[in-house]
PDB file of N, CA and C in Angstrom:
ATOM      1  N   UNK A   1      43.489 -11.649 112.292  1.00  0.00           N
ATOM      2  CA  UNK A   1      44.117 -12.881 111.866  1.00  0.00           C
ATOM      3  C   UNK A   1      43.025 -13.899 111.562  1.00  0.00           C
ATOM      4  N   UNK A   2      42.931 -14.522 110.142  1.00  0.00           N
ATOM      5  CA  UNK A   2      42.313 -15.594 110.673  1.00  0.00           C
ATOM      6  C   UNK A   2      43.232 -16.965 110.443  1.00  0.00           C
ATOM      7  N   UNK A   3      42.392 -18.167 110.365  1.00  0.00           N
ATOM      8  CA  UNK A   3      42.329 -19.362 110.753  1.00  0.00           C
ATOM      9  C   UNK A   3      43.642 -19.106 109.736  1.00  0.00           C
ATOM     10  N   UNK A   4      44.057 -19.109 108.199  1.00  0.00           N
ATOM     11  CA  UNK A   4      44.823 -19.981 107.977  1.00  0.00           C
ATOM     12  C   UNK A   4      46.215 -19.385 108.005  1.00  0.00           C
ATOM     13  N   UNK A   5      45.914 -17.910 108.543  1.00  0.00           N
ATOM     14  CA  UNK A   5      47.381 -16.743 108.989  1.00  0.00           C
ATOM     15  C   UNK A   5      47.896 -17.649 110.351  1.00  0.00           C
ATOM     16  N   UNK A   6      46.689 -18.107 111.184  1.00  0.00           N
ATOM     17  CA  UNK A   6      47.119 -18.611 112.330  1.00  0.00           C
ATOM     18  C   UNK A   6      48.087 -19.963 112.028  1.00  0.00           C
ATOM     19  N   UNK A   7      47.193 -20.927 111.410  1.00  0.00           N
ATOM     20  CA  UNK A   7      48.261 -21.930 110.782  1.00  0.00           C
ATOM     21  C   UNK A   7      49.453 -21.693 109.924  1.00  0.00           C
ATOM     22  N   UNK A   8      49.951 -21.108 109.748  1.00  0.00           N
ATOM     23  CA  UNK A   8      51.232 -20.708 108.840  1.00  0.00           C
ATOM     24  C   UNK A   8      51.954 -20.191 110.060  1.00  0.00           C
ATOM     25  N   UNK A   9      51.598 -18.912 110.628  1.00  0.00           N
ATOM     26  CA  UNK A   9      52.297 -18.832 112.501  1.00  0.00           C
ATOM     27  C   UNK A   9      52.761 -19.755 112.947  1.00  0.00           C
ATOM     28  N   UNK A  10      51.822 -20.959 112.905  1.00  0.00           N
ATOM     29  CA  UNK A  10      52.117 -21.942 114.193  1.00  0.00           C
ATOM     30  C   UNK A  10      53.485 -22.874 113.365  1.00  0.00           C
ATOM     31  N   UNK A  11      52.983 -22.603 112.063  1.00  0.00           N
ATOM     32  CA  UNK A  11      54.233 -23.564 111.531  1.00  0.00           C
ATOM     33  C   UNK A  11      55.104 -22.870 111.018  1.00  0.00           C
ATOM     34  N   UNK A  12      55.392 -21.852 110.974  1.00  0.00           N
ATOM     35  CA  UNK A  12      56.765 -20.915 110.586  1.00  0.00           C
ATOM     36  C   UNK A  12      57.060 -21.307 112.225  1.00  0.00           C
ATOM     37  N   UNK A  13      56.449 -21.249 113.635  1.00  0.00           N
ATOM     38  CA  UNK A  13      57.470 -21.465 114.978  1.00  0.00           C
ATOM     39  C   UNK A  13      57.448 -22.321 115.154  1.00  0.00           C
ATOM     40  N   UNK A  14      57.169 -23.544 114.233  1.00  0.00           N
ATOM     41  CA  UNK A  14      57.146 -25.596 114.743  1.00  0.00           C
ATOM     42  C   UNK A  14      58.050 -25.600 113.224  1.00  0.00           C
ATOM     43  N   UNK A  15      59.193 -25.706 112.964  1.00  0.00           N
ATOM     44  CA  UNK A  15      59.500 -25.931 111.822  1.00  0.00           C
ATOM     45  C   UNK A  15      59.515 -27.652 111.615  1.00  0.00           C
ATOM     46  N   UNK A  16      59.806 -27.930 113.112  1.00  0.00           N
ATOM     47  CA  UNK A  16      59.565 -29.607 112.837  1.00  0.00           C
ATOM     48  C   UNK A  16      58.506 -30.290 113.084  1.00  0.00           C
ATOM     49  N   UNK A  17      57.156 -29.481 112.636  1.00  0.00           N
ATOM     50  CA  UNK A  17      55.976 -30.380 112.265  1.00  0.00           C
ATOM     51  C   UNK A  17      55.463 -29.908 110.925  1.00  0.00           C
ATOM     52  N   UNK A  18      55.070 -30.558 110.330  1.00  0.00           N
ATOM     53  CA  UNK A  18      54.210 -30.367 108.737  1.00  0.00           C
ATOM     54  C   UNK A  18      53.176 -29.857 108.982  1.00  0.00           C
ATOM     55  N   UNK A  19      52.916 -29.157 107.735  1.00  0.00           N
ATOM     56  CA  UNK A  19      51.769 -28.149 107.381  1.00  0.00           C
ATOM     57  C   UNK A  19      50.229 -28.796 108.437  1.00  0.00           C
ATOM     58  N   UNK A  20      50.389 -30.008 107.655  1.00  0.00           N
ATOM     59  CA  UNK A  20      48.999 -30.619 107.768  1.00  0.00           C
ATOM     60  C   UNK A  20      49.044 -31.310 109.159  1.00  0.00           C
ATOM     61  N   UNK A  21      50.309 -31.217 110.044  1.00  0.00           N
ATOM     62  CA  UNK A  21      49.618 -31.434 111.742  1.00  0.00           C
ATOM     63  C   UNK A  21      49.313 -30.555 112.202  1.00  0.00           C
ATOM     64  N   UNK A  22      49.854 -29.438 111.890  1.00  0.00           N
ATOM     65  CA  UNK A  22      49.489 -27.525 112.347  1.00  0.00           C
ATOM     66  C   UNK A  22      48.258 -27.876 112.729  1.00  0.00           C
ATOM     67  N   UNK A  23      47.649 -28.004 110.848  1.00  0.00           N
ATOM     68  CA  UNK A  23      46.312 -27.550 110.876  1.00  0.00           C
ATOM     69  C   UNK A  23      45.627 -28.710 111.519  1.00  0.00           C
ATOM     70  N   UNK A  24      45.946 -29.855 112.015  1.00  0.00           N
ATOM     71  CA  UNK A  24      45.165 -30.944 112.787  1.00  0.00           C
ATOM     72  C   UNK A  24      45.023 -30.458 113.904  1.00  0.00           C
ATOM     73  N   UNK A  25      46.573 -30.251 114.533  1.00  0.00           N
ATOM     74  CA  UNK A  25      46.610 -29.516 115.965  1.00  0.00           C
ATOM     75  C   UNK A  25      45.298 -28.179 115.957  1.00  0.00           C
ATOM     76  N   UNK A  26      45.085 -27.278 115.278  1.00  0.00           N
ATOM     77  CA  UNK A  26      44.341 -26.451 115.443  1.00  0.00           C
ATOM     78  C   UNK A  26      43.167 -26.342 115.168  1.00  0.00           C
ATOM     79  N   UNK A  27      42.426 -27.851 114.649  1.00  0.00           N
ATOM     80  CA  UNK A  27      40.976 -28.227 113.965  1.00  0.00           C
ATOM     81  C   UNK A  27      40.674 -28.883 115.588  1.00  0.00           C
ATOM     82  N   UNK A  28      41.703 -29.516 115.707  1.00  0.00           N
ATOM     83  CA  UNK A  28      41.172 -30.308 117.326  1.00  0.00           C
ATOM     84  C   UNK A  28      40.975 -29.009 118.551  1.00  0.00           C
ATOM     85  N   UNK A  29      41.953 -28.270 118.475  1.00  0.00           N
ATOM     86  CA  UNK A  29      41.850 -27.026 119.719  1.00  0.00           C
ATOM     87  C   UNK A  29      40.640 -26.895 119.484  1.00  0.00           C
ATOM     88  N   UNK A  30      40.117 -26.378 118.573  1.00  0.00           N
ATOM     89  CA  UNK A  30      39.076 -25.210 117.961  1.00  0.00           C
ATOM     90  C   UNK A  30      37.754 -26.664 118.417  1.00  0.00           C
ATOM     91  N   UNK A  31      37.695 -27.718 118.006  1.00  0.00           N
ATOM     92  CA  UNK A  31      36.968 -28.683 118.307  1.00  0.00           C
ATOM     93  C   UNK A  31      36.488 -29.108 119.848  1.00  0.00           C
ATOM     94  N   UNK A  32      37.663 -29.484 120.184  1.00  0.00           N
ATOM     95  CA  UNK A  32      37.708 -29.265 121.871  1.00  0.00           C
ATOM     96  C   UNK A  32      36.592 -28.374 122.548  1.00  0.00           C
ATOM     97  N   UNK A  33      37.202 -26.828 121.973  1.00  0.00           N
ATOM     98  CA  UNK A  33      36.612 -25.975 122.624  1.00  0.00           C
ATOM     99  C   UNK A  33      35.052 -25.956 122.229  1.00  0.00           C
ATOM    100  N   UNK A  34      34.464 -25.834 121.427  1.00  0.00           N
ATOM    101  CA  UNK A  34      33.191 -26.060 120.660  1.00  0.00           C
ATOM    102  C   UNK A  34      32.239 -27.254 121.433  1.00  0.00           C
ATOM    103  N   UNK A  35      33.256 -28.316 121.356  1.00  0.00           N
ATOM    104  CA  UNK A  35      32.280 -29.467 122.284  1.00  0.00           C
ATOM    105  C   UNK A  35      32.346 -29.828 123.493  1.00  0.00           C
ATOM    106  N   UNK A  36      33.016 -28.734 124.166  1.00  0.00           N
ATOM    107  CA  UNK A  36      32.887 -28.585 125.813  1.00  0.00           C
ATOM    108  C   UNK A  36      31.591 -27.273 125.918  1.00  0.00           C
ATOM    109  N   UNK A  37      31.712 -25.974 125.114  1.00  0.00           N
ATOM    110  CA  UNK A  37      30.415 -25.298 125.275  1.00  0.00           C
ATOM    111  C   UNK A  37      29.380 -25.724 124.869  1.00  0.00           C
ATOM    112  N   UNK A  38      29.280 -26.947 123.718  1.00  0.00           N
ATOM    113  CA  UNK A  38      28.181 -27.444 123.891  1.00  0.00           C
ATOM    114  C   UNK A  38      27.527 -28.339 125.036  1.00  0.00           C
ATOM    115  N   UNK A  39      28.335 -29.104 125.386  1.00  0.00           N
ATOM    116  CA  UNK A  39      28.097 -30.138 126.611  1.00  0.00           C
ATOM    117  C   UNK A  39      27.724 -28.357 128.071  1.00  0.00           C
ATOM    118  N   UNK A  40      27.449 -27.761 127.930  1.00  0.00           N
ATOM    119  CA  UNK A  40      27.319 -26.684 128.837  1.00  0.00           C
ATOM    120  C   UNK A  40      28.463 -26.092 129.373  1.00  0.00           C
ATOM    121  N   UNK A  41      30.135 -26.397 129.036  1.00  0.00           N
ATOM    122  CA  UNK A  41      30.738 -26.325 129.978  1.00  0.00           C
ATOM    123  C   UNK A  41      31.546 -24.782 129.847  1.00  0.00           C
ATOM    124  N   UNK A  42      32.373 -24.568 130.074  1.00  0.00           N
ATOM    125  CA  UNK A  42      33.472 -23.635 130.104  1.00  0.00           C
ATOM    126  C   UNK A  42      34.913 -23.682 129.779  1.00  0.00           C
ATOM    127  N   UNK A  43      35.412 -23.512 128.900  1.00  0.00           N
ATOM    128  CA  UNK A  43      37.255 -23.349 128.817  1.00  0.00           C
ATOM    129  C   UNK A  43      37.859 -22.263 128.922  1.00  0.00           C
ATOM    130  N   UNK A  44      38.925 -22.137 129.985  1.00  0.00           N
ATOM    131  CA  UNK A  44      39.260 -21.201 130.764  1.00  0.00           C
ATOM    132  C   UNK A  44      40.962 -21.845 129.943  1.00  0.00           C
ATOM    133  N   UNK A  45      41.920 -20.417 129.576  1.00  0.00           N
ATOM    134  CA  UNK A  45      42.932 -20.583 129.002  1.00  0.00           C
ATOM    135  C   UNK A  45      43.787 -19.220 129.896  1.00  0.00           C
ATOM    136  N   UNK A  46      44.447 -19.835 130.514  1.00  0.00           N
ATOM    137  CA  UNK A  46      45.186 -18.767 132.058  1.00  0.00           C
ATOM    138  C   UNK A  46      45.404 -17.795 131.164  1.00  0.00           C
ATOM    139  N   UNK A  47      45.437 -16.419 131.355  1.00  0.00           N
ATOM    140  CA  UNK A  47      46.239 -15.489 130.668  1.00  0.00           C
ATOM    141  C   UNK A  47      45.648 -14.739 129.575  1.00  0.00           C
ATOM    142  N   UNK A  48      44.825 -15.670 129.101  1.00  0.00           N
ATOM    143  CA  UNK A  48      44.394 -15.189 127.466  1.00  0.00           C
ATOM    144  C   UNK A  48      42.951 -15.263 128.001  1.00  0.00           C
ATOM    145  N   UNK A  49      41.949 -15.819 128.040  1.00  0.00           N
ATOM    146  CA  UNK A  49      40.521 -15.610 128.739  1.00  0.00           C
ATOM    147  C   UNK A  49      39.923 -16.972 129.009  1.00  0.00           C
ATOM    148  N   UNK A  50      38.385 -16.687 128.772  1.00  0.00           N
ATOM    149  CA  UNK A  50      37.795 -17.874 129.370  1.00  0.00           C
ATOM    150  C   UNK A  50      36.145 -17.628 128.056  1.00  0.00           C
ATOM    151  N   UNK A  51      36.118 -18.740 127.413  1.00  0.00           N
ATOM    152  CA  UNK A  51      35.056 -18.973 126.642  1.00  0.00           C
ATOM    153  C   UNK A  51      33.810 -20.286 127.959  1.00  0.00           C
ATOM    154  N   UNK A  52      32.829 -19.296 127.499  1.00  0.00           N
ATOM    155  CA  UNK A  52      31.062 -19.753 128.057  1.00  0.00           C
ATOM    156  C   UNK A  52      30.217 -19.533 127.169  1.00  0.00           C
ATOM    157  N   UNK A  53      28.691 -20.516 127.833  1.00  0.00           N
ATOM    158  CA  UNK A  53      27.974 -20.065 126.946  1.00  0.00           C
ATOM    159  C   UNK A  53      27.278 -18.771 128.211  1.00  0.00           C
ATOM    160  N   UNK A  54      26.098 -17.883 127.545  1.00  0.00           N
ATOM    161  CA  UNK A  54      25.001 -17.299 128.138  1.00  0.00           C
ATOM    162  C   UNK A  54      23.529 -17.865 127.136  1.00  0.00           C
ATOM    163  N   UNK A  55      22.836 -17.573 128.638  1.00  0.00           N
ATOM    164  CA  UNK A  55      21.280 -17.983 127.805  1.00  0.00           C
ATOM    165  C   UNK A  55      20.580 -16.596 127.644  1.00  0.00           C
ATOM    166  N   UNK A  56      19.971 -16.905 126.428  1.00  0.00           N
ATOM    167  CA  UNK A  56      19.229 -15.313 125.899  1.00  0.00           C
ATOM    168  C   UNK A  56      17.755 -15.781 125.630  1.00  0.00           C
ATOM    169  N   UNK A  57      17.372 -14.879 126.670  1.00  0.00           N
ATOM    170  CA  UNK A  57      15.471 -15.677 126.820  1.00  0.00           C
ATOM    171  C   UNK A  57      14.376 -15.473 125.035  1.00  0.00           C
ATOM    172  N   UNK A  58      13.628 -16.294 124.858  1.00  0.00           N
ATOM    173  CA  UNK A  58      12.747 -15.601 123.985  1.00  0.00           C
ATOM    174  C   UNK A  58      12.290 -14.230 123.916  1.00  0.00           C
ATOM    175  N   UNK A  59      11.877 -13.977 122.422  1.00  0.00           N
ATOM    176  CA  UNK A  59      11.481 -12.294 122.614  1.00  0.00           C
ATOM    177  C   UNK A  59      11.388 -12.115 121.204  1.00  0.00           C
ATOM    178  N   UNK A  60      10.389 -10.757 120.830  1.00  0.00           N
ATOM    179  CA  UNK A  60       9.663 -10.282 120.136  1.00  0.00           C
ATOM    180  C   UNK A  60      10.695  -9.989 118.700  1.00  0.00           C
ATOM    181  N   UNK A  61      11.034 -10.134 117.743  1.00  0.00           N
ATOM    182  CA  UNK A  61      11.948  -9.283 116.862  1.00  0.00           C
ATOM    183  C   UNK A  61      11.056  -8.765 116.184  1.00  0.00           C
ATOM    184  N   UNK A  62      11.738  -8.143 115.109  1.00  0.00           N
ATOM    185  CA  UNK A  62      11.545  -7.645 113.502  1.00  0.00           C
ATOM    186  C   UNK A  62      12.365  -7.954 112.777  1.00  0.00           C
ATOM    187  N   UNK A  63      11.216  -8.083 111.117  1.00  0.00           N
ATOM    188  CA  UNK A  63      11.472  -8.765 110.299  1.00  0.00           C
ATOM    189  C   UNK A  63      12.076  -7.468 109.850  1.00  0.00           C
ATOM    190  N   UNK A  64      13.749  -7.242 109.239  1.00  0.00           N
ATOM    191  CA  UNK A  64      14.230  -5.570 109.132  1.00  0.00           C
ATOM    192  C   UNK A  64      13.454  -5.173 107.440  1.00  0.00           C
ATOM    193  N   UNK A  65      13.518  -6.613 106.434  1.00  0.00           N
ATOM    194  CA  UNK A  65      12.028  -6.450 105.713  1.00  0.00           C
ATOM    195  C   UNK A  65      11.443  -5.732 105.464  1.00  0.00           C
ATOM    196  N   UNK A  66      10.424  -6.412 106.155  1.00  0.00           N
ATOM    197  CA  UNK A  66       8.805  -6.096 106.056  1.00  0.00           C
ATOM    198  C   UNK A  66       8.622  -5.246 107.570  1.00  0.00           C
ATOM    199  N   UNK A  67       9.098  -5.240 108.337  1.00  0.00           N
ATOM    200  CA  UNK A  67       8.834  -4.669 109.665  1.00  0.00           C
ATOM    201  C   UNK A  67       7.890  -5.845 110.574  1.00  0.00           C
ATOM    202  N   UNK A  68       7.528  -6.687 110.043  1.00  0.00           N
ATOM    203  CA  UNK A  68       6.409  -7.446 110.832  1.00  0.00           C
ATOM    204  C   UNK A  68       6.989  -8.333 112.128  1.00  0.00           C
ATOM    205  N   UNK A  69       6.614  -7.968 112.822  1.00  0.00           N
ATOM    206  CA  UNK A  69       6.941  -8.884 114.529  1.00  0.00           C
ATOM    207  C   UNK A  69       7.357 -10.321 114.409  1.00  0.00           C
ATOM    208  N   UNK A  70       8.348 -10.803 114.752  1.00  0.00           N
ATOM    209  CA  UNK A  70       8.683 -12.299 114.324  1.00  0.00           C
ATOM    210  C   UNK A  70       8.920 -12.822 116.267  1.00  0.00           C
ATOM    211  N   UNK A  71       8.658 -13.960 115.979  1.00  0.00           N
ATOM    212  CA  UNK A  71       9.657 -14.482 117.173  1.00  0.00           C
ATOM    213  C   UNK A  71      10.494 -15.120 117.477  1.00  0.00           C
ATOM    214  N   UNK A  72      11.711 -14.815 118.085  1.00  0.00           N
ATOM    215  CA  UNK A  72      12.451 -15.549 118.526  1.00  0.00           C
ATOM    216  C   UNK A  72      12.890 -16.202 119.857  1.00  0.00           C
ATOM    217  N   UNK A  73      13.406 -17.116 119.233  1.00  0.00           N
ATOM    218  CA  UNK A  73      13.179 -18.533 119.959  1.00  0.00           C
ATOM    219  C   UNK A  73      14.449 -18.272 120.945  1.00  0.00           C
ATOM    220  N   UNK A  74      14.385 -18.600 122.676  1.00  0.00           N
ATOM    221  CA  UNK A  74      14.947 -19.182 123.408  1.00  0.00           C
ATOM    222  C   UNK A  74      16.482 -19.472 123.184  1.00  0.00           C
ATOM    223  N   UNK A  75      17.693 -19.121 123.211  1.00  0.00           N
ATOM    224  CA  UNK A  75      19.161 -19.760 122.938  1.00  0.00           C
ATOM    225  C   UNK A  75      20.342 -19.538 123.793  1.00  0.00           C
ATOM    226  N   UNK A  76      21.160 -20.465 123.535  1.00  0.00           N
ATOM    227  CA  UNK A  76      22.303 -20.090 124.127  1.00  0.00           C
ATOM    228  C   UNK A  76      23.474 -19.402 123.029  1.00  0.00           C
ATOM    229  N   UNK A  77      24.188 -18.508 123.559  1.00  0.00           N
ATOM    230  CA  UNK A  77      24.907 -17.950 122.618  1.00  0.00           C
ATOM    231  C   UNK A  77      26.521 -18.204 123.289  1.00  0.00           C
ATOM    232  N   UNK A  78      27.762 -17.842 122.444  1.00  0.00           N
ATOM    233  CA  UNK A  78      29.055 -18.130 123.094  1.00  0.00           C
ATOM    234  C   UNK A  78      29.195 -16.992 123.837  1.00  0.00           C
ATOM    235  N   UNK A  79      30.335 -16.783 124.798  1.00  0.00           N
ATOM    236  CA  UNK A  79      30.923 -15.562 125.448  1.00  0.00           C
ATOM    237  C   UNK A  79      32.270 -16.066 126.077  1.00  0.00           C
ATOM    238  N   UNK A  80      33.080 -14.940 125.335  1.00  0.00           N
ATOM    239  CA  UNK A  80      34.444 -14.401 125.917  1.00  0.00           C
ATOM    240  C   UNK A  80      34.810 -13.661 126.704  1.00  0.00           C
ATOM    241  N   UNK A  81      35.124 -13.862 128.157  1.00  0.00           N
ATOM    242  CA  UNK A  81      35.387 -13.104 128.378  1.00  0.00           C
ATOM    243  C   UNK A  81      37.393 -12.642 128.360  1.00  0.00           C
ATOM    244  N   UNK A  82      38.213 -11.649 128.417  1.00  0.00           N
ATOM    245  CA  UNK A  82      39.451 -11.519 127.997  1.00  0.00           C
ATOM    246  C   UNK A  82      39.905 -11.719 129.478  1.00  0.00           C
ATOM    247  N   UNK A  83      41.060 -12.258 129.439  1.00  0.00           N
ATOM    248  CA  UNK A  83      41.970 -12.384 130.664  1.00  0.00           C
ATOM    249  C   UNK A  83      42.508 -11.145 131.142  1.00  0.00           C
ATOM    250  N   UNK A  84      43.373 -11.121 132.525  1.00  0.00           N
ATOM    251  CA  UNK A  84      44.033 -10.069 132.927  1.00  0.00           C
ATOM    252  C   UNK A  84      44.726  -9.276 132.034  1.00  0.00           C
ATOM    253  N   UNK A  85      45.878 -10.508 131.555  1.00  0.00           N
ATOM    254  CA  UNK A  85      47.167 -10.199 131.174  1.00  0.00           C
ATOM    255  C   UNK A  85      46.924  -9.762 129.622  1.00  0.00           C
ATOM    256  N   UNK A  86      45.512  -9.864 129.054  1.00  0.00           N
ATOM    257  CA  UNK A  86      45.461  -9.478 127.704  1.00  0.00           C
ATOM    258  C   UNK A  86      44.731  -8.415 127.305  1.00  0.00           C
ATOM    259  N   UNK A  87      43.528  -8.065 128.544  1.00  0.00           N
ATOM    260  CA  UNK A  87      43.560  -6.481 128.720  1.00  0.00           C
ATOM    261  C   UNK A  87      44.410  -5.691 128.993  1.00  0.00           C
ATOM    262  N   UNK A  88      45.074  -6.280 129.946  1.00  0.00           N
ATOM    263  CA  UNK A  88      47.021  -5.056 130.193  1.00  0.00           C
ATOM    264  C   UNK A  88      47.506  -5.016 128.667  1.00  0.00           C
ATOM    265  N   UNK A  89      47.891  -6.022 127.982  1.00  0.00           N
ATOM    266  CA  UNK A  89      48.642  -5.890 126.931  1.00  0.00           C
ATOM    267  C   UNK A  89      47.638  -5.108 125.899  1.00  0.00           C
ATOM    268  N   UNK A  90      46.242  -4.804 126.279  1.00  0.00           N
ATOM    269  CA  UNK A  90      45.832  -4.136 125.224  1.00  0.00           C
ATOM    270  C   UNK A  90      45.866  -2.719 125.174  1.00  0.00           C
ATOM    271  N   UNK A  91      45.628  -2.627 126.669  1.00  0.00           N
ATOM    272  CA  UNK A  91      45.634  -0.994 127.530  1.00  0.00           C
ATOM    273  C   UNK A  91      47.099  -0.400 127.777  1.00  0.00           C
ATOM    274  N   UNK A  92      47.841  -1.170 127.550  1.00  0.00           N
ATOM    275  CA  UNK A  92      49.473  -0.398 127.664  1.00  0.00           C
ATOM    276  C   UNK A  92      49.580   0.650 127.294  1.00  0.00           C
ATOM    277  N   UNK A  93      50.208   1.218 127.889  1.00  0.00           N
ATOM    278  CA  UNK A  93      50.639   2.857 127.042  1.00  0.00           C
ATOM    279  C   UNK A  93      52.091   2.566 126.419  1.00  0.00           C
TER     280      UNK A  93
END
């Protein structure tokens, strides 16, 4: 699914909000979440999972190129992890 399958979802089941609060409502979620992992933090959504960041130390790459040794720099990257109830619903038989 992406972003604008999701907005048409949300407003085929909100018939009484317009197109364009959908997509407000879901620029702010998506916002929210973005500027709490930046501020370092964590959003935890019961059921469905929990978005973090992890830190990934410096280290040696390749250029896939030229082959020549590059380096990279120090970062934090996002991480999901999936909730209970949405690994069950994935693992169901």
């Amino acid at each position: 699914m992406i972003r604008s399958e999701l907005v048409e979802a949300l407003a085929r089941d909100n018939p009484e909000l317009r197109a364009e609060e959908v997509e407000q409502v879901v620029q702010i979620f998506f916002d929210e979440i973005a500027q709490r992992l930046a501020e370092g933090g964590r959003v935890e959504l019961r059921g469905f999972g929990a978005f973090s960041t992890r830190e990934r130390e410096a280290r040696k790459g390749r250029n896939p190129r030229t082959g020549s040794a590059v380096d990279v720099p120090a970062k934090r990257v996002p991480y999901f992890k999936a909730g209970k109830e949405i690994r069950e619903r994935l693992n169901a038989d």
